[in-house]
Protein backbone atom coordinates (compact mmCIF):
# COMPACT_ATOMS: atom_id res chain seq x y z
CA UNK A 1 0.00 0.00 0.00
CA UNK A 2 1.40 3.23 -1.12
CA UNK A 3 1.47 6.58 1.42
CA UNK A 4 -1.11 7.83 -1.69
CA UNK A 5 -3.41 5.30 -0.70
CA UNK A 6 -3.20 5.53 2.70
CA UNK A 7 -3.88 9.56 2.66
CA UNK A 8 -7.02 8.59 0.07
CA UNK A 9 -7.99 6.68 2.74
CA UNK A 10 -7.51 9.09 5.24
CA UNK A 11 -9.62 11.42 3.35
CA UNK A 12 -12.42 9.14 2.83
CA UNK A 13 -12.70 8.45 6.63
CA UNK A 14 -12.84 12.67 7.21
CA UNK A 15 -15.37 12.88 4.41
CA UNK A 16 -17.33 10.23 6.17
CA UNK A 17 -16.95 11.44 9.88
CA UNK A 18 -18.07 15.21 7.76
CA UNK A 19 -21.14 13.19 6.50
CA UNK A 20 -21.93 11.57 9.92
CA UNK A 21 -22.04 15.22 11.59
CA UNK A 22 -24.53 16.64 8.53
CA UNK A 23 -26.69 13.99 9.17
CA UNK A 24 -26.38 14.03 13.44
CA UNK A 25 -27.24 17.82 12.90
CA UNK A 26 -30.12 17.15 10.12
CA UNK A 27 -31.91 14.74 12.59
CA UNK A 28 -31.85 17.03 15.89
CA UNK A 29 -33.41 19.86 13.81
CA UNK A 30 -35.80 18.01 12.32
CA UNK A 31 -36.94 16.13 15.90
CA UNK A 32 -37.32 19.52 16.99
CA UNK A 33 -40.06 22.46 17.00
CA UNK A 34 -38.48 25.62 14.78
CA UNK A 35 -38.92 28.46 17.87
CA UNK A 36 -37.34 25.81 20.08
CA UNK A 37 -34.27 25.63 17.85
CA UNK A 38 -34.11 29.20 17.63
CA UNK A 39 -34.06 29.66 21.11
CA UNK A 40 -31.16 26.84 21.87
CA UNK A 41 -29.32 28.76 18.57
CA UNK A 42 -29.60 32.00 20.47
CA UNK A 43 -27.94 30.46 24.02
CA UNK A 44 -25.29 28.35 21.62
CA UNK A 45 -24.44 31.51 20.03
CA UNK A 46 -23.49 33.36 23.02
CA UNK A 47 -21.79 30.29 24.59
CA UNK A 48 -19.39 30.08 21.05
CA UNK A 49 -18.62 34.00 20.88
CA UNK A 50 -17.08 33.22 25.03
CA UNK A 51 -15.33 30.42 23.66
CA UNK A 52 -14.06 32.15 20.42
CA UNK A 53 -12.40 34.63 22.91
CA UNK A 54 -10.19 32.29 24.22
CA UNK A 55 -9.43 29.77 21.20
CA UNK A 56 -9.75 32.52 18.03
CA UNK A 57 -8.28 29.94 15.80
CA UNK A 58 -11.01 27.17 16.32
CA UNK A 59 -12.07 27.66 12.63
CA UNK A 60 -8.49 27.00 11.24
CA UNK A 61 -8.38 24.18 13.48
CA UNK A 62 -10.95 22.18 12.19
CA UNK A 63 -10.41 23.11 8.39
CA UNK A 64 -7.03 22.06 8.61
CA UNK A 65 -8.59 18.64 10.26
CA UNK A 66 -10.27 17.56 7.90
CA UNK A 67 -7.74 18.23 5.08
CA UNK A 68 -5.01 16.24 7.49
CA UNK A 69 -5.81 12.46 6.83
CA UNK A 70 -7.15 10.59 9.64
CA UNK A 71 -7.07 13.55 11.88
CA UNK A 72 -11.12 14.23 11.36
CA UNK A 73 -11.72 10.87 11.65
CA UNK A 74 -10.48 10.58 15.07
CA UNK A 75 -11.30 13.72 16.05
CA UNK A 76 -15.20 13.15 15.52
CA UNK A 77 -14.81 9.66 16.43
CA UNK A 78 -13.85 10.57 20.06
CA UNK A 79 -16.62 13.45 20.23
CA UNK A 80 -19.66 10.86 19.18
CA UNK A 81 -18.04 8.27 21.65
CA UNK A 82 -18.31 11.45 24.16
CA UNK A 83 -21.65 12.48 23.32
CA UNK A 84 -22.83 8.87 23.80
CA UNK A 85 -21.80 8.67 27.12
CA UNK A 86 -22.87 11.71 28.12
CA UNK A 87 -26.41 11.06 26.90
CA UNK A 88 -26.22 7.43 28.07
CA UNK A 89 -25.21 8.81 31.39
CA UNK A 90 -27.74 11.55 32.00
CA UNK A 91 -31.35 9.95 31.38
CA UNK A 92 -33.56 12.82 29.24
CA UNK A 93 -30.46 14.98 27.72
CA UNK A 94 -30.34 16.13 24.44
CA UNK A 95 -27.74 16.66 22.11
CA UNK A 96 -28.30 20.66 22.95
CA UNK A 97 -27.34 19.95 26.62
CA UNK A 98 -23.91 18.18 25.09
CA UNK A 99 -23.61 20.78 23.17
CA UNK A 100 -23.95 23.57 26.10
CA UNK A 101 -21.74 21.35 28.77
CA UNK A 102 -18.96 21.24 26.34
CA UNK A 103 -19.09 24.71 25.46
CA UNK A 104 -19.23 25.35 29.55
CA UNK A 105 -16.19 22.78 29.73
CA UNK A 106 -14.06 24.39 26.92
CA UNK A 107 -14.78 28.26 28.94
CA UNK A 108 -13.48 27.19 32.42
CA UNK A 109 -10.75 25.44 31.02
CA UNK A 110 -9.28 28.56 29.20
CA UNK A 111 -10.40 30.33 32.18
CA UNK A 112 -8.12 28.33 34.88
C-alpha cells in the first residue's frame, strides 16, 4: 500500500466522519419544533462567541482537520463516543445539553 493510498484513505474516513455530523445535525433539527431551535441557537451563540475569545483559531483548526488524513476521523470519532456517554449517562439529555456542557467545559478550562 502506497502513502497515496493511505492519505485517500484518510480522506475518505474525514469525508465520512463530515457526513456523519450533517446527518447528526439534520436529525436534531428536524426532531425539533423551529422556535425551540431558535431559542437553543440564540444560548449556543453566546456560549461560542465566550469560547471564540479564548481559542480565536477554532475555525483554522478544524479546516485544517479535515484536510489532514485521519485527523477528522479521530477527532469526531472521540466526540460521538463522548456524546454517547454523556447522553447514556444523563437519562432525558439532548444533544443541545452536550452541546452547552462542552461549550461550559471548553470556557473554564481557558479560564483556569
Amino acid at each position: 500500500m502506497t502513502y497515496t493510498e493511505i492519505f485517500i484513505i484518510g480522506w475518505n474516513l474525514n469525508a465520512l466522519m463530515f457526513v456523519i455530523n450533517l446527518i447528526l445535525a439534520f436529525n436534531v433539527i428536524k426532531s425539533t419544533d423551529v422556535i425551540k431551535v431558535s431559542e437553543e441557537h440564540e444560548k449556543l451563540t453566546q456560549l461560542k462567541e465566550q469560547v471564540d475569545l479564548y481559542y480565536p483559531n477554532r475555525a483554522f483548526e478544524t479546516l485544517f482537520s479535515y484536510m489532514i488524513p485521519f485527523v477528522a476521523f479521530y477527532k469526531v470519532g472521540f466526540r460521538i463516543l463522548e456524546m454517547w456517554a454523556f447522553l447514556r449517562q444523563n437519562k432525558g439529555a439532548t444533544l443541545f445539553d452536550f452541546m452547552v456542557y462542552r461549550y461550559e467545559r471548553d470556557i473554564e478550562k481557558a479560564q483556569n
